[in-house]
PDB file of N, CA and C in Angstrom:
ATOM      1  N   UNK A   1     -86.695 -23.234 132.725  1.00  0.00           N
ATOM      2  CA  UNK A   1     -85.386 -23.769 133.044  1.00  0.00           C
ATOM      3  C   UNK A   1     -85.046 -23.438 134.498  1.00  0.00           C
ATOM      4  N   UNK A   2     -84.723 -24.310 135.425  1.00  0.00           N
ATOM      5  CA  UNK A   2     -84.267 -24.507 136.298  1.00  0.00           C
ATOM      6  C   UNK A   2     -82.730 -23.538 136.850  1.00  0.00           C
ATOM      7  N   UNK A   3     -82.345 -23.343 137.826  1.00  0.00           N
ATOM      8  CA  UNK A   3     -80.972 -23.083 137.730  1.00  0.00           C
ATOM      9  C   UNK A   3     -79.941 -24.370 137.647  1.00  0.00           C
ATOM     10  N   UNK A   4     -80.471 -25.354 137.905  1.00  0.00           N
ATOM     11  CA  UNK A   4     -79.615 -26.535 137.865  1.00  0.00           C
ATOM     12  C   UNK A   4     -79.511 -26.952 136.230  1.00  0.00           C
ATOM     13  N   UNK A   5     -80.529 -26.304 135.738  1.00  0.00           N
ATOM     14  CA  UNK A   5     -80.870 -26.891 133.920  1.00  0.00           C
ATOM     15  C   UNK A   5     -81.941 -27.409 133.512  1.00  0.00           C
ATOM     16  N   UNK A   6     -82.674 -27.949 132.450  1.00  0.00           N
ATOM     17  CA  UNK A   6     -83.814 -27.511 131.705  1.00  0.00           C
ATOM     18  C   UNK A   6     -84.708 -28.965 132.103  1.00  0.00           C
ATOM     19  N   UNK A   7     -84.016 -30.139 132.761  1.00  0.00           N
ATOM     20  CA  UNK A   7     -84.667 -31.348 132.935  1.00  0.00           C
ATOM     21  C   UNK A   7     -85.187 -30.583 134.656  1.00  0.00           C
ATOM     22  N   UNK A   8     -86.566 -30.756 134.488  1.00  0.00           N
ATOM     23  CA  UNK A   8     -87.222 -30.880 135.816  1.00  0.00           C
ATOM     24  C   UNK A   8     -88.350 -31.671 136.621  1.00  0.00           C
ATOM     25  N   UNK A   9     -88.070 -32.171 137.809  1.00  0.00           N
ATOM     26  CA  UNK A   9     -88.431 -33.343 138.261  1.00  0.00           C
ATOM     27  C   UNK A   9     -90.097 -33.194 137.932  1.00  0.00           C
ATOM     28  N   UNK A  10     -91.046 -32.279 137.139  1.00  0.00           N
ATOM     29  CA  UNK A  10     -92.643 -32.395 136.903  1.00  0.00           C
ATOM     30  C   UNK A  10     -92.548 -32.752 135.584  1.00  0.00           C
ATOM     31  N   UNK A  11     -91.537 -32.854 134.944  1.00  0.00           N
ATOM     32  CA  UNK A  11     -91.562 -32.822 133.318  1.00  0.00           C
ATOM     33  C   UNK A  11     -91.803 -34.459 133.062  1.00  0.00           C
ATOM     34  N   UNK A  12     -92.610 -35.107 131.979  1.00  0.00           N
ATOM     35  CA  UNK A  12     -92.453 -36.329 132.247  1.00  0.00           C
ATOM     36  C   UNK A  12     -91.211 -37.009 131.395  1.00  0.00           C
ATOM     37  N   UNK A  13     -91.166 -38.401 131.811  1.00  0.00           N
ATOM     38  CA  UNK A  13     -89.853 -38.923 131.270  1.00  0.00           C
ATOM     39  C   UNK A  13     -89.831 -39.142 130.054  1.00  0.00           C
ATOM     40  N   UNK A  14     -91.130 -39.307 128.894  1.00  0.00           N
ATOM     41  CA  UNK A  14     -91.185 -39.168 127.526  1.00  0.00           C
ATOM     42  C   UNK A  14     -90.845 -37.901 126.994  1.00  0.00           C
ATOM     43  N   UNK A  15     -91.295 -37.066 127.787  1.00  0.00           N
ATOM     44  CA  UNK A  15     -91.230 -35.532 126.923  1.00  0.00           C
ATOM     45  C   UNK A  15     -89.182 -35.339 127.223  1.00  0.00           C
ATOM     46  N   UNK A  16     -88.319 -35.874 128.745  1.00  0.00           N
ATOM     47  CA  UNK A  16     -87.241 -35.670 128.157  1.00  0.00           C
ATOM     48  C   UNK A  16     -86.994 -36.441 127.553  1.00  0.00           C
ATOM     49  N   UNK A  17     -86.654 -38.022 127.133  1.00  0.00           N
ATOM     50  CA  UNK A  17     -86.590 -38.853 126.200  1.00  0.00           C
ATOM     51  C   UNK A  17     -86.347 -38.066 125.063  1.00  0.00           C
ATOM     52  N   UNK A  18     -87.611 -37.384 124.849  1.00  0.00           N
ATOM     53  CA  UNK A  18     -87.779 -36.508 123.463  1.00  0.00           C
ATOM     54  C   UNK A  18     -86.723 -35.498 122.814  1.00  0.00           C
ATOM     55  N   UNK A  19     -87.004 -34.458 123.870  1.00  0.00           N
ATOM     56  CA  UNK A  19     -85.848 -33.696 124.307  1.00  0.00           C
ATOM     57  C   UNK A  19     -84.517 -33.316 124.237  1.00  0.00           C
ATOM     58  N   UNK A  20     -84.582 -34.536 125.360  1.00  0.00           N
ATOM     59  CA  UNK A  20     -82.957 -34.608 125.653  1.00  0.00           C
ATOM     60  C   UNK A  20     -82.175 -35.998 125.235  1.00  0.00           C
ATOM     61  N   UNK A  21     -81.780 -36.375 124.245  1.00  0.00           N
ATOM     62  CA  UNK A  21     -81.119 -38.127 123.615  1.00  0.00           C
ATOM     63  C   UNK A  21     -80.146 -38.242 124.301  1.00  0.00           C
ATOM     64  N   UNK A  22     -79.639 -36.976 124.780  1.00  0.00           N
ATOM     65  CA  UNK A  22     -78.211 -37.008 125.210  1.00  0.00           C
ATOM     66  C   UNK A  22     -78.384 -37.901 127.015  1.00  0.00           C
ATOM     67  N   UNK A  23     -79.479 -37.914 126.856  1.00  0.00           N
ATOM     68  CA  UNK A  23     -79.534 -38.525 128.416  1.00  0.00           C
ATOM     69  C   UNK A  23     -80.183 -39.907 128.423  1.00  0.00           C
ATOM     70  N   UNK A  24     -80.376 -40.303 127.620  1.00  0.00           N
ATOM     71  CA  UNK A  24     -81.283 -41.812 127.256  1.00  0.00           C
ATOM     72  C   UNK A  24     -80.616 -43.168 127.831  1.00  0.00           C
ATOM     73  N   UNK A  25     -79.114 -42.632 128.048  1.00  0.00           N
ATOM     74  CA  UNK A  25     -78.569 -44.159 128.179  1.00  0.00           C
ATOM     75  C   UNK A  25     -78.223 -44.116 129.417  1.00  0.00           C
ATOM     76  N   UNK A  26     -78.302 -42.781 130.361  1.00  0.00           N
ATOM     77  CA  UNK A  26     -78.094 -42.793 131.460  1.00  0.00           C
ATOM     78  C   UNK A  26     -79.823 -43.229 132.561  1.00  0.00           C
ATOM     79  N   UNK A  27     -80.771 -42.845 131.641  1.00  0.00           N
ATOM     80  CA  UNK A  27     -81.881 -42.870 132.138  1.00  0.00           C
ATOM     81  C   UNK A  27     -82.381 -44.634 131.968  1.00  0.00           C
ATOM     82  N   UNK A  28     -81.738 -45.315 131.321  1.00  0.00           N
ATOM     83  CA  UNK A  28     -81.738 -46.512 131.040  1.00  0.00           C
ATOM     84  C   UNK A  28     -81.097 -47.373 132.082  1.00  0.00           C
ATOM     85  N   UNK A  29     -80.152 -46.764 132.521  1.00  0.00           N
ATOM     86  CA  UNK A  29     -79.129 -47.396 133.807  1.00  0.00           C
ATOM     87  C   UNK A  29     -80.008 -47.129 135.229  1.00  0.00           C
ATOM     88  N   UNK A  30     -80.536 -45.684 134.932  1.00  0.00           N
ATOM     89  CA  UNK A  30     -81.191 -45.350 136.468  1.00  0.00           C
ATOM     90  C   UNK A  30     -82.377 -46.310 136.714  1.00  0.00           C
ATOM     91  N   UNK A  31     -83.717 -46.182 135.436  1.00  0.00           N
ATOM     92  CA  UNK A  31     -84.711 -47.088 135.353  1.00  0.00           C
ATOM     93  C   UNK A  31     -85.256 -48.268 134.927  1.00  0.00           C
ATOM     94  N   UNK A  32     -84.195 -48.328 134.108  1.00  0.00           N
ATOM     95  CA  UNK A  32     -84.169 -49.456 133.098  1.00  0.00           C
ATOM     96  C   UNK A  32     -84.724 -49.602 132.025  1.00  0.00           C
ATOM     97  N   UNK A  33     -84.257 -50.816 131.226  1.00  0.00           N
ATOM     98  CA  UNK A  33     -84.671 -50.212 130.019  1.00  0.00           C
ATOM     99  C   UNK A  33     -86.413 -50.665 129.062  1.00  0.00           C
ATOM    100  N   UNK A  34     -86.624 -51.140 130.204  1.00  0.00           N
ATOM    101  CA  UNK A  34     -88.533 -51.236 130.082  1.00  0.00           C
ATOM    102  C   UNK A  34     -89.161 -49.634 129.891  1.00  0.00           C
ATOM    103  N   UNK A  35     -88.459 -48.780 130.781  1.00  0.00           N
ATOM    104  CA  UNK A  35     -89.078 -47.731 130.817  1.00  0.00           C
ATOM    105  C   UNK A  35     -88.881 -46.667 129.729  1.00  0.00           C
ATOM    106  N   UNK A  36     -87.807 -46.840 128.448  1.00  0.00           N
ATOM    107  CA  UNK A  36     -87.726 -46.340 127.810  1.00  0.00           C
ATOM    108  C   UNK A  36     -88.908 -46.895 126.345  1.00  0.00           C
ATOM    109  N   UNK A  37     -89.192 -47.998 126.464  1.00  0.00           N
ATOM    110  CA  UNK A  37     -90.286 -48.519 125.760  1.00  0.00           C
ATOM    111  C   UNK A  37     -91.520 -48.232 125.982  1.00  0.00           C
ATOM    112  N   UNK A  38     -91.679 -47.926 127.132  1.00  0.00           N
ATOM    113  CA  UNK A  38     -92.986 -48.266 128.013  1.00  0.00           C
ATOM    114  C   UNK A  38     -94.031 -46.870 127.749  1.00  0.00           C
ATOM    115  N   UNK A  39     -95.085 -47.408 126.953  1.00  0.00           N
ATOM    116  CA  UNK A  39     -96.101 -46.359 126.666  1.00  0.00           C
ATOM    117  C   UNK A  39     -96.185 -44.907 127.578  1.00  0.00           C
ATOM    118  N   UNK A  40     -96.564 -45.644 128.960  1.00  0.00           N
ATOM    119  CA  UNK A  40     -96.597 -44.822 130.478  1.00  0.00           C
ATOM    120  C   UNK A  40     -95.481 -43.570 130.044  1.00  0.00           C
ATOM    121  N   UNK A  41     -94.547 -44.012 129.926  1.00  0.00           N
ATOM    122  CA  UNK A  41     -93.442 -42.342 130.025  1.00  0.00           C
ATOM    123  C   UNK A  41     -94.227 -41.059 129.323  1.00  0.00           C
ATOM    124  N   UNK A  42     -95.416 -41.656 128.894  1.00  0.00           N
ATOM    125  CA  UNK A  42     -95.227 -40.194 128.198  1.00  0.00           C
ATOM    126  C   UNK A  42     -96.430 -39.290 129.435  1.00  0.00           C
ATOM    127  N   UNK A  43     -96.990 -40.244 130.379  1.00  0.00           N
ATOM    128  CA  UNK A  43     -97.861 -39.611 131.575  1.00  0.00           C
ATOM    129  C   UNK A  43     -97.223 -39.334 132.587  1.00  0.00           C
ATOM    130  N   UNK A  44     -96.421 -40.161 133.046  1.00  0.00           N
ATOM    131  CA  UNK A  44     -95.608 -40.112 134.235  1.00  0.00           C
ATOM    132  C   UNK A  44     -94.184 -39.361 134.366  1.00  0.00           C
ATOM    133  N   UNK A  45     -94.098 -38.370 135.682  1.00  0.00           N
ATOM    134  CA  UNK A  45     -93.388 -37.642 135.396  1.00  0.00           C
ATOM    135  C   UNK A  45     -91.949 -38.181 136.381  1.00  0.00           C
ATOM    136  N   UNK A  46     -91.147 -37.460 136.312  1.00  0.00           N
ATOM    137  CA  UNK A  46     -89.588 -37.595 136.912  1.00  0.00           C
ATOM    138  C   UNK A  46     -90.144 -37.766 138.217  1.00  0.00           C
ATOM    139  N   UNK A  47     -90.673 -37.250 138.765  1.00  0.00           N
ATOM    140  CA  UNK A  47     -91.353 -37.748 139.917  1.00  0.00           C
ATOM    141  C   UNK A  47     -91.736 -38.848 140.281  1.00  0.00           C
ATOM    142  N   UNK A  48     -92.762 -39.680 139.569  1.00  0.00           N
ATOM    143  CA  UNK A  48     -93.460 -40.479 139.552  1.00  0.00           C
ATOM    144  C   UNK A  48     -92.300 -42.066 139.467  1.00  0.00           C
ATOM    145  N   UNK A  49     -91.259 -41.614 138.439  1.00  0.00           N
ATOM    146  CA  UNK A  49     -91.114 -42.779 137.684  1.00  0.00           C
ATOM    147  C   UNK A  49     -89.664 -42.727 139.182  1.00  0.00           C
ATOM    148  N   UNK A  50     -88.873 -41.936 139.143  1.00  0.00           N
ATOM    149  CA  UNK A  50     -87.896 -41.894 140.719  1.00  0.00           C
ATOM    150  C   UNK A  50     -88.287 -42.783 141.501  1.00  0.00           C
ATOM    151  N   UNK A  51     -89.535 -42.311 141.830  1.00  0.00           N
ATOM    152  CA  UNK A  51     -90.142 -42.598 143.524  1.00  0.00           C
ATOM    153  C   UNK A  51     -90.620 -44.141 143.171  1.00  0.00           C
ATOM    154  N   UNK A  52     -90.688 -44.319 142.154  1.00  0.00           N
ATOM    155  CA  UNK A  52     -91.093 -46.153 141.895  1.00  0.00           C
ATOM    156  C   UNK A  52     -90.156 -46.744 141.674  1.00  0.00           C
ATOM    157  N   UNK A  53     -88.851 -46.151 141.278  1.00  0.00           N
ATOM    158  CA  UNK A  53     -87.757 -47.046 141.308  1.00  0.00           C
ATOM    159  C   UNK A  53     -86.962 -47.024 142.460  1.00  0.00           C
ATOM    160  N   UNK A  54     -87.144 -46.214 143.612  1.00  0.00           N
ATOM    161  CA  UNK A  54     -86.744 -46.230 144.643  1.00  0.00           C
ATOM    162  C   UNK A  54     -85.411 -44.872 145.079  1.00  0.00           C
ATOM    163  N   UNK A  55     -85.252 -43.753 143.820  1.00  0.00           N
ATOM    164  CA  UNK A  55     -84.852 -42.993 143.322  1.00  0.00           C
ATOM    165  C   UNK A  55     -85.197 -41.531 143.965  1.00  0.00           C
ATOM    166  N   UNK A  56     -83.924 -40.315 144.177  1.00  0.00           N
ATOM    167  CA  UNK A  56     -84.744 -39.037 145.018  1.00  0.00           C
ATOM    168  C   UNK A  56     -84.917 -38.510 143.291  1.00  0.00           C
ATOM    169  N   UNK A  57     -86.028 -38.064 142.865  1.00  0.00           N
ATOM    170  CA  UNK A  57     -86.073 -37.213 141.770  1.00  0.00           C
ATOM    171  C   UNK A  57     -85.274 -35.703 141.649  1.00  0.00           C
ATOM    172  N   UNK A  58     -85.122 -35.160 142.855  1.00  0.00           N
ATOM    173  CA  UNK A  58     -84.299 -34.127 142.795  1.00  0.00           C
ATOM    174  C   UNK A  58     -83.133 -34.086 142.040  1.00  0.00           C
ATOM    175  N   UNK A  59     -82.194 -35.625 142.676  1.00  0.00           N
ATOM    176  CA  UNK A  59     -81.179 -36.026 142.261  1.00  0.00           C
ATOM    177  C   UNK A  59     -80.920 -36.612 141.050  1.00  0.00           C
ATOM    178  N   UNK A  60     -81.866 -36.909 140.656  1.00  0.00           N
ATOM    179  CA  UNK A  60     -81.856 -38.085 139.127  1.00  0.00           C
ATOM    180  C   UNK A  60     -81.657 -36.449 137.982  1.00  0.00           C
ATOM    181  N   UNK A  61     -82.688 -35.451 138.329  1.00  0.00           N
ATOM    182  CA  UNK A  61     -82.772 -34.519 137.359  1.00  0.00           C
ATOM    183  C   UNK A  61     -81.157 -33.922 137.504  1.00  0.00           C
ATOM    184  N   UNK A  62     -80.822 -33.296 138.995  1.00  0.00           N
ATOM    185  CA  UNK A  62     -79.155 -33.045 138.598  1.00  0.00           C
ATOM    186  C   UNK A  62     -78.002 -33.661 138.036  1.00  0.00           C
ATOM    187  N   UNK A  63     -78.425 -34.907 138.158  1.00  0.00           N
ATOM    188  CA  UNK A  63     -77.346 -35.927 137.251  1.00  0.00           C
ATOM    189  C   UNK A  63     -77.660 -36.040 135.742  1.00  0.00           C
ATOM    190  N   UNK A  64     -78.724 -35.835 135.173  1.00  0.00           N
ATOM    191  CA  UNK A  64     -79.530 -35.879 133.864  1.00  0.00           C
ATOM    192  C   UNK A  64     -78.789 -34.450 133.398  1.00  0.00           C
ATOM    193  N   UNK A  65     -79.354 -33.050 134.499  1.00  0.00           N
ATOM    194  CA  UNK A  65     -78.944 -32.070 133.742  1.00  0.00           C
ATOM    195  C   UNK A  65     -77.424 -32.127 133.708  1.00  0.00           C
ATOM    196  N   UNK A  66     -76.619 -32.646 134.546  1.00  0.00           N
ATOM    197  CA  UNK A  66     -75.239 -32.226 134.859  1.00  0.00           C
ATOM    198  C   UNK A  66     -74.635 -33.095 133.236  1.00  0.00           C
ATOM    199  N   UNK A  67     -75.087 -34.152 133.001  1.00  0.00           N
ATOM    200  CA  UNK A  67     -74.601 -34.733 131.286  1.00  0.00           C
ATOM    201  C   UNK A  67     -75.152 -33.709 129.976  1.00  0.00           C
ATOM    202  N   UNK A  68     -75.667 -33.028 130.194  1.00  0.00           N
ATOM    203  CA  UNK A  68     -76.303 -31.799 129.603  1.00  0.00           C
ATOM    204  C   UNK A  68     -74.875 -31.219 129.301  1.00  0.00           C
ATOM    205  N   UNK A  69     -74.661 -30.674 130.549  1.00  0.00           N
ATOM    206  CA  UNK A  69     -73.399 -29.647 130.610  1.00  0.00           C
ATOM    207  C   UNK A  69     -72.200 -29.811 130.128  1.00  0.00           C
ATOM    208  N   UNK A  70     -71.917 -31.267 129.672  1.00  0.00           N
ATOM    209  CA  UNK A  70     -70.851 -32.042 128.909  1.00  0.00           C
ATOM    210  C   UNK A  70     -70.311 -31.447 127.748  1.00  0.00           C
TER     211      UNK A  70
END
């Protein structure tokens, strides 16, 4: 766990999917919602999937963890 919270930008986007539900509909708005279907999430990490949507991963994970904190 991070100090910002437990989503971190190496983790991939299936394993939070998994995880974290509480963040699914926000991660749907950031990437869309191909990527919540899409086999790939379970290889590709917060990193990977950011930087292809044109996204800083730093930032996607503090907004992910900050709905956490809700």
């Amino acid at each position: 766990m991070t100090k910002e919270g437990p989503i971190k930008p190496e983790m991939t986007l299936g394993s939070v999917l998994k995880t974290y539900p509480a963040v699914r509909e926000r991660i749907k708005e950031l990437f869309g919602a191909e990527c919540l279907q899409c086999h790939s999430n379970e290889r590709e990490t917060m990193i990977y999937t950011s930087w292809h949507k044109g996204l800083d991963p730093a930032q996607v994970c503090r907004e992910l963890n900050a709905l956490l904190k809700k």
